[in-house]
Structures are given as C-alpha cells and as structure tokens.
Protein backbone atom coordinates (compact mmCIF):
# COMPACT_ATOMS: atom_id res chain seq x y z
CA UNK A 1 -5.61 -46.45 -10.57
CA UNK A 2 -8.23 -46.38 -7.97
CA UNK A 3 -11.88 -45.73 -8.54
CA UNK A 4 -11.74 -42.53 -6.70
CA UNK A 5 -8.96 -41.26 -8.61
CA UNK A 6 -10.36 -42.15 -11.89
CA UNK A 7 -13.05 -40.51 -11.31
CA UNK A 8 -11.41 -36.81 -10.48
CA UNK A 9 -10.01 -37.57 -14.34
CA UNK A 10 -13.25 -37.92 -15.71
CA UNK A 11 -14.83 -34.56 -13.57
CA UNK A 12 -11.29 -33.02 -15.04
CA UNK A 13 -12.46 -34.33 -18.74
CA UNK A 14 -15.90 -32.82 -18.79
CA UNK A 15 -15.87 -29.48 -20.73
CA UNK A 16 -16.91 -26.30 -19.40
CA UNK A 17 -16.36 -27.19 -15.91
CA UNK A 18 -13.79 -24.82 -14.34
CA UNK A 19 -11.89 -25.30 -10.73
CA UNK A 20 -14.51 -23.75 -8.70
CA UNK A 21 -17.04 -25.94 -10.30
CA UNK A 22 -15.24 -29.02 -9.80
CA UNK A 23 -14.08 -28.22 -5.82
CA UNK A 24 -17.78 -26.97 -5.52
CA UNK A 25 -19.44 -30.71 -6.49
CA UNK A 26 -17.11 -32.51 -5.14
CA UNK A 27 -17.52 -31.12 -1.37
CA UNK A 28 -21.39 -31.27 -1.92
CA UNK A 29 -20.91 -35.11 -2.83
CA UNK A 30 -18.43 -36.40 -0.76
CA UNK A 31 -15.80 -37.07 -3.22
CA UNK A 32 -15.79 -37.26 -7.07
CA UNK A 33 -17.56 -40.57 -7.59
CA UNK A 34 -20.60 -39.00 -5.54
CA UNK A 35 -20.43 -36.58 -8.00
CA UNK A 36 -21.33 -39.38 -11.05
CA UNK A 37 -23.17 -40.95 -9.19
CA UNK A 38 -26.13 -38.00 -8.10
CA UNK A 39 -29.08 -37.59 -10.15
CA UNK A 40 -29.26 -34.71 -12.89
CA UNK A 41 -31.82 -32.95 -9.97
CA UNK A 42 -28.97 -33.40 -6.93
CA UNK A 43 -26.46 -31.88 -9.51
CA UNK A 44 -28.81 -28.99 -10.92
CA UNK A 45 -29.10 -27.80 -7.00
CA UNK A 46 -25.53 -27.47 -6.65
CA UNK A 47 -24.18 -26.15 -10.26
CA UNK A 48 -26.39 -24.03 -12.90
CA UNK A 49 -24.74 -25.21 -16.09
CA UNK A 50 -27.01 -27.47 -17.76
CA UNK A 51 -24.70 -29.01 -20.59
CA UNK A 52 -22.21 -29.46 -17.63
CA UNK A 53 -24.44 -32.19 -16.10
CA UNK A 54 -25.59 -33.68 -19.36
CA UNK A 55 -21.89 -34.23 -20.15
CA UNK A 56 -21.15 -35.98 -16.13
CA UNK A 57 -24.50 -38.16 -16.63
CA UNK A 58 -23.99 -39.32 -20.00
CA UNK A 59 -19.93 -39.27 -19.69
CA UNK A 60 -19.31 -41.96 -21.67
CA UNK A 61 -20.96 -40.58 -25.16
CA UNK A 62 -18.73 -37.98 -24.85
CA UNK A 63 -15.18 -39.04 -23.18
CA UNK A 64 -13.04 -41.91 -23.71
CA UNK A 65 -11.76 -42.67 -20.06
CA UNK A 66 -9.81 -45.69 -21.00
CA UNK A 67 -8.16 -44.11 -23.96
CA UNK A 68 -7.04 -41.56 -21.39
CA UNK A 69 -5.76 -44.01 -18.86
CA UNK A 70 -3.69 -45.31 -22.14
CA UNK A 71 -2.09 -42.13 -22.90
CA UNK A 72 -0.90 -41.39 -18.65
CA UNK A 73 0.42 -45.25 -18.82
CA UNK A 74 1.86 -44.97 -22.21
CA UNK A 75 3.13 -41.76 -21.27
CA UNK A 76 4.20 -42.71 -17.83
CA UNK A 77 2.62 -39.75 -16.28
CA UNK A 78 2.66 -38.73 -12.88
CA UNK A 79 -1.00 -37.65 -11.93
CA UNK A 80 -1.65 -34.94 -8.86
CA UNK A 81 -4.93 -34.28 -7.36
CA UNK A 82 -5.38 -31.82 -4.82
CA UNK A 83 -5.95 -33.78 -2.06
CA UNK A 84 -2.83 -36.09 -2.73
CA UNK A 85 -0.14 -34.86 0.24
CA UNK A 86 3.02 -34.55 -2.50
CA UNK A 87 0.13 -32.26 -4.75
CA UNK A 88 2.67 -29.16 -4.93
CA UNK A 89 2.08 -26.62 -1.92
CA UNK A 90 2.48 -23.71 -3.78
CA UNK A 91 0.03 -24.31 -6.39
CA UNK A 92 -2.41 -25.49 -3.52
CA UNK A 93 -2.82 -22.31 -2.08
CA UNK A 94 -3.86 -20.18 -5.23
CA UNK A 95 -7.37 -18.96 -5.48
CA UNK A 96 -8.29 -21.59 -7.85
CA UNK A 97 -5.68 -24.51 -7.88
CA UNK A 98 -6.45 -26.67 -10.92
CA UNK A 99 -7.93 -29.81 -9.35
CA UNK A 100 -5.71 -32.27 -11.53
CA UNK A 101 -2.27 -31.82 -12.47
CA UNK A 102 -0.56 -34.34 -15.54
CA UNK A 103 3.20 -33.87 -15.01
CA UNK A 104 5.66 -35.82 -17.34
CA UNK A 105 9.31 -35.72 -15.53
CA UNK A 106 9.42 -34.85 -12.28
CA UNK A 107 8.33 -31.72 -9.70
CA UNK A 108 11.28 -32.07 -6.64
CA UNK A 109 11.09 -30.04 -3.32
CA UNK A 110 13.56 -28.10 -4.80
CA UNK A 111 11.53 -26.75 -7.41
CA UNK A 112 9.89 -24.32 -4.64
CA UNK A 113 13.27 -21.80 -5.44
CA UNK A 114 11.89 -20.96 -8.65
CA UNK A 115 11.08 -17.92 -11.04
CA UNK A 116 8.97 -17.63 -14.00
CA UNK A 117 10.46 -16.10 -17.28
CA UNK A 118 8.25 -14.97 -19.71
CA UNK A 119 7.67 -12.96 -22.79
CA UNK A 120 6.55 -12.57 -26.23
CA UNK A 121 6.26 -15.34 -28.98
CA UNK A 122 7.57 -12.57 -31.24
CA UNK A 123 11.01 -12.13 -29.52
CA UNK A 124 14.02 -9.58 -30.76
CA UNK A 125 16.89 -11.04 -30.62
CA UNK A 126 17.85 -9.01 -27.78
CA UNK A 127 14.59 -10.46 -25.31
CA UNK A 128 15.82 -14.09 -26.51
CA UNK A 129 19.57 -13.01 -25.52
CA UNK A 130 18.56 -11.60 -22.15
CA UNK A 131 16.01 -14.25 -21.24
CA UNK A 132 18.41 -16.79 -22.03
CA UNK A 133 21.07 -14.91 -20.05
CA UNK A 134 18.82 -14.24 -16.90
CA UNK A 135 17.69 -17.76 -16.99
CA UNK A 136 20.92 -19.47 -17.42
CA UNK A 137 22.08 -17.53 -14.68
CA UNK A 138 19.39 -18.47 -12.48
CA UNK A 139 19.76 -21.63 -13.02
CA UNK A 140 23.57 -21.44 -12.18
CA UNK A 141 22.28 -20.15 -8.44
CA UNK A 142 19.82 -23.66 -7.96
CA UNK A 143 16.69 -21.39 -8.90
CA UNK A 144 14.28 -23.37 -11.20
CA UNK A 145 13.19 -21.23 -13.99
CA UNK A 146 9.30 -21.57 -15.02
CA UNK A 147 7.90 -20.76 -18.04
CA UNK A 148 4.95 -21.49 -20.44
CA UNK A 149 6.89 -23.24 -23.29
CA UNK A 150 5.91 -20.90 -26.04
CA UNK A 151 8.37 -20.20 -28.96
CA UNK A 152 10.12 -16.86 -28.61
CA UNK A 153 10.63 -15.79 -24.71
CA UNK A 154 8.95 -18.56 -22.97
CA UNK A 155 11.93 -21.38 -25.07
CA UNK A 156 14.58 -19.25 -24.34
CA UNK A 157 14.26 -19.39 -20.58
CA UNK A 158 13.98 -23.28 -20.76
CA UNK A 159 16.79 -23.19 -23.21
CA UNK A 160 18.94 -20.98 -21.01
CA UNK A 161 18.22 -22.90 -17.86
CA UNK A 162 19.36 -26.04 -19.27
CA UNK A 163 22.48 -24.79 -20.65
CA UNK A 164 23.34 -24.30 -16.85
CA UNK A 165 22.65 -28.31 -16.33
CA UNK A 166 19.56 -26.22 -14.01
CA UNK A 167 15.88 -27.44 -13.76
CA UNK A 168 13.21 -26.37 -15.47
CA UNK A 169 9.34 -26.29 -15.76
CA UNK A 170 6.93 -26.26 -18.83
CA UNK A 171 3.11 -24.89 -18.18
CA UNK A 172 1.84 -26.32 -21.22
CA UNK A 173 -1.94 -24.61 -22.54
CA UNK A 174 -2.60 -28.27 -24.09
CA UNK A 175 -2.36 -32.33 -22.93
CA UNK A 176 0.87 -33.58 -22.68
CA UNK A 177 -0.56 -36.53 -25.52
CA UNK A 178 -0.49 -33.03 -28.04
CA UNK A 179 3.20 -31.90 -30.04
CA UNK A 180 2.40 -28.64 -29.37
CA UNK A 181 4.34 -26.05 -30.23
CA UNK A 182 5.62 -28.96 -32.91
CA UNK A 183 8.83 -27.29 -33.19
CA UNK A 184 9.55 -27.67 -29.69
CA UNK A 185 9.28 -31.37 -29.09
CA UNK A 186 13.78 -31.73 -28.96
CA UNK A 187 13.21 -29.54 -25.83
CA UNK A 188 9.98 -31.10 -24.01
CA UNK A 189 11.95 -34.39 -23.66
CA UNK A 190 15.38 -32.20 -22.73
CA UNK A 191 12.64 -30.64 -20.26
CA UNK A 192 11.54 -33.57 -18.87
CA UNK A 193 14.79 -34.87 -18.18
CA UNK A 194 15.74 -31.90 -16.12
CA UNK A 195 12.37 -31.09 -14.67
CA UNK A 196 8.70 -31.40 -16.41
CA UNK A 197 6.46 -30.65 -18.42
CA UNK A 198 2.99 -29.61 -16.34
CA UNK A 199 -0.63 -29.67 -17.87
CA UNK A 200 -3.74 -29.16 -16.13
CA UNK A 201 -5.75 -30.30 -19.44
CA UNK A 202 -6.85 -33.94 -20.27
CA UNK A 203 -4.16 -35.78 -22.38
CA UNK A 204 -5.84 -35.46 -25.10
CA UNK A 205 -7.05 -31.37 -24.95
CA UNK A 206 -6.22 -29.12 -27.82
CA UNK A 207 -3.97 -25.85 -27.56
CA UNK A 208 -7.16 -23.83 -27.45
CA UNK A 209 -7.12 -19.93 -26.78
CA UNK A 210 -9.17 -19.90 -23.89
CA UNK A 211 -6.37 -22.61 -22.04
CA UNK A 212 -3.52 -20.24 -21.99
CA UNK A 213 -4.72 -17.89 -19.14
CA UNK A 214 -5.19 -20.65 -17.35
CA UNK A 215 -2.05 -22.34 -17.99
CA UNK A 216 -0.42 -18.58 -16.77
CA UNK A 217 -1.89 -19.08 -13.19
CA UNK A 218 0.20 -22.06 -13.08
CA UNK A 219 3.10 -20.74 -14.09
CA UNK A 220 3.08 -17.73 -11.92
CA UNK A 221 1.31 -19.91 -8.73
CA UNK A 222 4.38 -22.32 -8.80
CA UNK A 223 7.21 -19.32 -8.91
CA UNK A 224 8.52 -17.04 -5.88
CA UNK A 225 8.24 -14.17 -8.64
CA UNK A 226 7.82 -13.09 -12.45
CA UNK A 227 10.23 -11.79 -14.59
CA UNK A 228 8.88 -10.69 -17.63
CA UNK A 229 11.34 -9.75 -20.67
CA UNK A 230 9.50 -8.31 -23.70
CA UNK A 231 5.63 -8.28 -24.09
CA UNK A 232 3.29 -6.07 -26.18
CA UNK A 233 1.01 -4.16 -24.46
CA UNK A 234 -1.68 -6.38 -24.30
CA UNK A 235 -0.33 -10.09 -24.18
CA UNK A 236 0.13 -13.17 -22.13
CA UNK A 237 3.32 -12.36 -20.29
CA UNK A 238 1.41 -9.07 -18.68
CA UNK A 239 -1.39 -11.67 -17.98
CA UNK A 240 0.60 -13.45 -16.15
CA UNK A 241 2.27 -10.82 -14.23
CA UNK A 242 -1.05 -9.34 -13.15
CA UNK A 243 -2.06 -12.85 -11.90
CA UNK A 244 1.49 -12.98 -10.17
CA UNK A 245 0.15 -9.76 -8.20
CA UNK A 246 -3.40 -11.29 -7.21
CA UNK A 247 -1.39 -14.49 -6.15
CA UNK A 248 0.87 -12.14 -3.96
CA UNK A 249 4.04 -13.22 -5.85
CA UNK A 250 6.95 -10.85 -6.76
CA UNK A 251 6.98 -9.15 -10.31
CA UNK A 252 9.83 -8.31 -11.92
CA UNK A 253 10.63 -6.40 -15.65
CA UNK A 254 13.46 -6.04 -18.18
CA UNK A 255 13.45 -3.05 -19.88
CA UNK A 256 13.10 -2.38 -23.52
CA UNK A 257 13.77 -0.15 -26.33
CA UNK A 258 11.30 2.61 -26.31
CA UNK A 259 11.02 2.54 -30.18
CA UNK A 260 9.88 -1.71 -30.19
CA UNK A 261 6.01 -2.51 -29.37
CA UNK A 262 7.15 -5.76 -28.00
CA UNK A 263 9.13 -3.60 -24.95
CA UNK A 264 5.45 -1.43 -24.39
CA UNK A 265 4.43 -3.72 -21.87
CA UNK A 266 7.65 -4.26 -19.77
CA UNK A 267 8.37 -0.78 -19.62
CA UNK A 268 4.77 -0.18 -18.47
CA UNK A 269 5.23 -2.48 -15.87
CA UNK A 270 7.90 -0.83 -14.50
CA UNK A 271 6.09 2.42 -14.73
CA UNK A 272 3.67 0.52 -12.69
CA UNK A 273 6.13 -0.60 -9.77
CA UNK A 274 7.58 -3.97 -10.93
CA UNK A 275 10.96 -4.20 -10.07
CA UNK A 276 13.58 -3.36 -12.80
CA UNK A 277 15.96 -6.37 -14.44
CA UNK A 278 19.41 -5.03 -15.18
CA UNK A 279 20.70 -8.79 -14.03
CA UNK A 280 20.35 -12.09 -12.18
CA UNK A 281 21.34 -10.48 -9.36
CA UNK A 282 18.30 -8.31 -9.02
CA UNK A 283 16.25 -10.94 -9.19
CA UNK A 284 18.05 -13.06 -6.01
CA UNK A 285 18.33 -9.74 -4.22
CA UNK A 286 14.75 -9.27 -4.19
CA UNK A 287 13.90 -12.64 -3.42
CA UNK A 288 16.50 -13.70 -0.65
CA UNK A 289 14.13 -13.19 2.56
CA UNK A 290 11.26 -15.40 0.89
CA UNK A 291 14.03 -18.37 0.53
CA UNK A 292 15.02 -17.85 3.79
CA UNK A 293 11.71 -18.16 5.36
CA UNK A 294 11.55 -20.85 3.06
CA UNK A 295 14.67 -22.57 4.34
CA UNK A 296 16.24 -22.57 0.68
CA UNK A 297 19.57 -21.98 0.27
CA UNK A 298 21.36 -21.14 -2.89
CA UNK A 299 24.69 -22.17 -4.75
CA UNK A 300 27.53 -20.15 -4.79
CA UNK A 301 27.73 -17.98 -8.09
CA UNK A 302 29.95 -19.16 -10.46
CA UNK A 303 32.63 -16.81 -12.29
CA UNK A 304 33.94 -19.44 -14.52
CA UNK A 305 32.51 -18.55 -17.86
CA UNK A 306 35.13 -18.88 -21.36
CA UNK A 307 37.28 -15.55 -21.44
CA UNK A 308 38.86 -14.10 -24.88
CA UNK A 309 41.79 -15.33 -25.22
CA UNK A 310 43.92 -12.43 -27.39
CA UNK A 311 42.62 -8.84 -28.25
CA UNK A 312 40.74 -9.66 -31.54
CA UNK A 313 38.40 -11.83 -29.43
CA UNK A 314 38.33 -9.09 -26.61
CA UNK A 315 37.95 -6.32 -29.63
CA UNK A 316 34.82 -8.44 -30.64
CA UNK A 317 33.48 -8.42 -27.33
CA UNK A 318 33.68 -4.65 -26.55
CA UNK A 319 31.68 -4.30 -29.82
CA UNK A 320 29.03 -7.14 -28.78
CA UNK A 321 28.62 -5.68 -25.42
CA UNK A 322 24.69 -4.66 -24.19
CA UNK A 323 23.12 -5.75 -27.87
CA UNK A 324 23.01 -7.69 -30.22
CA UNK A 325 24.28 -6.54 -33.93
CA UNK A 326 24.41 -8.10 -37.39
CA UNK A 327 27.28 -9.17 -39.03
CA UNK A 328 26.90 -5.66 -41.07
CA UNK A 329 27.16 -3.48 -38.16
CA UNK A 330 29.84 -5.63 -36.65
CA UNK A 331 32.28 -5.40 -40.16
CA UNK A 332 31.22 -1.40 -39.85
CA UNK A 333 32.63 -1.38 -36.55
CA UNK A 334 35.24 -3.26 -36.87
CA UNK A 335 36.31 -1.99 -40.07
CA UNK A 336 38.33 -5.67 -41.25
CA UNK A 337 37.69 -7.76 -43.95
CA UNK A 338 34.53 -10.05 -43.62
CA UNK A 339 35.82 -13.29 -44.48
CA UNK A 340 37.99 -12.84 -41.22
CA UNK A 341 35.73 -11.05 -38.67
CA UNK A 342 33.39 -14.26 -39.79
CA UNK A 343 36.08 -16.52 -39.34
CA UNK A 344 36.93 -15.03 -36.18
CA UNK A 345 33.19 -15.35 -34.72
CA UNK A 346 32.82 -18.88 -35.93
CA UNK A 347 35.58 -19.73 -33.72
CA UNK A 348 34.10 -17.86 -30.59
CA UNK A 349 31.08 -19.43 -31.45
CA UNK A 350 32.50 -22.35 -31.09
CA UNK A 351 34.35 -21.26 -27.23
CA UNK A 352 31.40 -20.62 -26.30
CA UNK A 353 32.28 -16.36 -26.04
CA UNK A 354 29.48 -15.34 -28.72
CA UNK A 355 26.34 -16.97 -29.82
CA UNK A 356 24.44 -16.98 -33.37
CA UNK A 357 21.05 -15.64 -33.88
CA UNK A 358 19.08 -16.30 -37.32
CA UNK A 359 19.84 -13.86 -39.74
CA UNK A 360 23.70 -13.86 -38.50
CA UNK A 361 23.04 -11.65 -35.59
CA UNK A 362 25.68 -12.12 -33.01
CA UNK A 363 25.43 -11.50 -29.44
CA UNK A 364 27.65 -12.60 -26.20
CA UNK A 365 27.16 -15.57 -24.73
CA UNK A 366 27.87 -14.23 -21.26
CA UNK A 367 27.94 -10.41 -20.67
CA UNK A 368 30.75 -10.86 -17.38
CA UNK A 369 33.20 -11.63 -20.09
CA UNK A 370 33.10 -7.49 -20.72
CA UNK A 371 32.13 -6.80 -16.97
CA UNK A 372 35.47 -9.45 -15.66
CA UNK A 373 37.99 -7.51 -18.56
CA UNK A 374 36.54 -3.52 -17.15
C-alpha cells in the first residue's frame, strides 16, 4: 500500500474526526500526507478541535498503523477511498460520504439495484417472517437487499436474501477485525460469499453507540429505497429512514399490529407518507423508473415455490396464512391430535411449505402457496 493511501487510514484512525473534518484537511493540504505532515499551527487554522491535532501529530502514541495494515492483509480486505474511481457512486454523492470504506467480499455494479431492510433488534416473529419474505423475494428479482446486520430485522433480511442464492450487504457499526454481533459470525462469512460486509470504522473500532447512526447513512446512501418492517418509535430503523429522506432515497413501511410498540414507528411512517408494504411487488413498482434511468434490468419473477401436496398440508396452510401462530393455536384450529398436526409440520418443514420460529411458532415459508391455491 502506497504512502498516500496509508496515510487516509491513519486520518480515518484518529478519533473524533468526522467526514467533514477529514475532506476539510485534506483539500487544505493537498492530500492526506500534507495533512501529517503540517505543523500543530497550519492544522489549528483549518480545524478547531484541539485533541484532534494532538492525536494526527503524535499518531503513533496512540494508533498502531502496522497492526492495522495486518488485520486488511490478514483479512484480505478490499480498501475504498473516495477518490479511488471503483469508490461506490452512490455512496459518493451523500452529504457526508465516509472517506474510507473496509469491505470484506465484494461490492459489484450490480449492487446499485438494491434496497435496505431494516427493523428492530427485538423482532415478533411476524417482522422476522415478513422481512425474510420481502427480502427473499427481492432477492429472487436481482435486487440486493442492504441491511445493518443487527440480530432481529436487520439478520432476517440477509438471511432471506440468501435463501434466494441473492446478494447481500452488511453496514457493520464496528471493524470488520470485531465478532460483533458474536452470534452472527455463520452469516458474515455466508455474507461475504454472496456480497460483503462494509465498515467505515478502523479494523480494530469497537461496536460503540455513537457508530450506528453513522453506519445507517451507509446503509440507506447505498440503497434505491428503505423498507422498514417493525421499529419502536424512537429507534435505528426510523433513523435510517429519515436519513433515506435527506439523501433523497425512497422510503417504504410494513405495517404493524396497532396493539405491539415495535409496529409504533412503521405505522407512523406511513401516517407520515412512506409508502405502504403489503409485498415485494410494491416495492419494484415504486422503484421501476429509477432502474430504468439506471439502465438496470430485473429477473423475471419466479412462481416456482413447494406447493402442498394433499389437503392436510393445504388445511395447514389456510390456517398459517397472514401470521404466524403457535403450535397451541394451530391444534385449536385444527382441532386433531398433536402428535400428528406436529408430525405433519415437521414434514412441511422439511418441503420447505412452513418454517419454525423459537418457541414452536410456525409460519409459511412462502405466502403464494395460499395466494396460487385462491
């Protein structure tokens, strides 16, 4: 790695010093080793943050540059700054694009059909159902689904993007060098395969609180649109949707149970003017003209989902149709013996026709299977 581009990771190291600080020094300077190499005076008449330029002057008591280099090497990281032609366009053209990107797995040209699906850590059932659902279905289409890589909403829509063999994209709130959520680390490297995972942070940066609106920028500045699923009133997924707005991108809401504080925030959103989510389709609808303009094209739909094959399995559907229910509402409905209604959705788990949540809650895999039968 060049001196140059070293030195943009060592301005991207230094604590405290946000985009518009960085872009501002480095077009005073002339270029990111100018910046190291002013004097504390040159550096005080361009930026007011005094620990800012103790921490560029005296860089090495408090970074460890080649530790970092390690870590992209070991890592084998692909490293974007944002005067590199392949940094990614859409990202570019934000307010405040983040000067360095780390990206493990790869961003493709592809990647500019894409939608962000997001959504409370603290998911029903029913938001990781439908996020999975939208996202998978997405995916089917050639959209790449974006999301922050949270547990609850933000997994599902990786999760249901890859179950359609689609691409997807992880804005992470850390460095990539962090296991972070640690129970996500089986579907960073499924991730990476079939897309990346994205940090603006140094390898090395902890999931701090203050990282995560900026990791939403990200998410939202590389989509064509938001979708958010389920959010609280006050929570990341609206943050993100409000910075979809500013960033002139589309913004898009599922609706919720009026009764659950984690559907507040949707709903409100669609109160507000975001475009209501019954389906995929809304989505694509809404977004056809900007792929067009942007000379995207996308695959055919596909129709060719498992079907029930006799009428227990199409009984069990009809009952799983729209939402979720537990395995007690399901042997109230059905009004069998348990042993076989379990036996029966063990098998269609198994089809792929139903799908288990924990604490045996049962939804559909794919809702069409009730649409195709009607």
């Amino acid at each position: 790695m060049d001196g140059e581009r070293t030195s943009w990771l060592k301005l991207n190291m230094v604590s405290g010093l946000l985009p518009a600080d960085f872009g501002l020094l480095v077009r005073n300077f002339g270029s990111a080793c100018g910046v190291f190499e002013a004097s504390a005076r040159a550096l005080r008449d361009v930026l007011d943050k005094e620990n800012v330029i103790e921490k560029i002057k005296k860089f090495s008591d408090y970074y460890d540059i080649d530790a970092e280099l390690r870590f992209i090497k070991e890592k084998q990281i692909n490293i974007f700054i944002l005067p590199d032609d392949d940094y990614p366009e859409p990202l570019r053209d934000i307010s405040d694009p983040p000067p360095v990107l780390y990206v493990e797995g790869d961003i493709h040209p592809v990647d500019r059909a894409s939608v962000a699906v997001v959504g409370s850590r603290r998911a029903t059932p029913y938001g990781v159902m439908v996020a999975e659902k939208i996202s998978s279905q997405l995916a089917e289409r050639g959209i790449t689904v974006i999301s922050g890589f949270a547990v609850g909403i933000d997994s599902a829509a990786h999760r249901g993007a890859l179950a359609s063999y689609g691409r997807t994209l992880a804005s992470l709130g850390c460095g990539l060098n962090r296991n972070y959520p640690a129970g996500n680390y089986r579907l960073g490297r499924r991730i990476v395969e079939n897309g990346a995972l994205i940090s603006e942070f140094p390898m090395q940066a902890e999931p701090l609180p203050f990282n995560f609106p900026r990791r939403n920028r990200i998410i939202s500045g590389l989509s064509l649109g938001a979708c958010v699923v389920e959010a609280a009133e006050r929570s990341g997924a609206l943050l993100t949707a409000n910075i979809a707005l500013e960033q002139n991108r589309e913004v898009f809401a599922v609706p919720g149970n009026i009764n659950s504080r984690y559907s507040r925030g949707a709903n409100e959103l669609i109160k507000a003017g975001a475009k209501l989510v019954n389906c995929c389709q809304d989505i694509i609808d809404e977004l056809e003209p900007k792929l067009k303009q942007l000379g995207l094209s996308l695959k055919v739909e596909s129709s060719q989902y498992p079907q029930p094959e006799n009428d227990a399995e199409k009984s069990l559907c009809e009952i799983l149709a729209g939402q979720p229910k537990t395995i007690d509402e399901i042997i109230c409905l059905k009004r069998e013996p348990p042993d076989k209604i379990l036996g029966l959705l063990s098998m269609m788990e198994l089809k792929g026709l139903v799908k288990q949540f924990p604490g045996k809650v049962f939804a559909l895999e794919h809702e069409s299977v009730v649409e195709e039968k009607k």
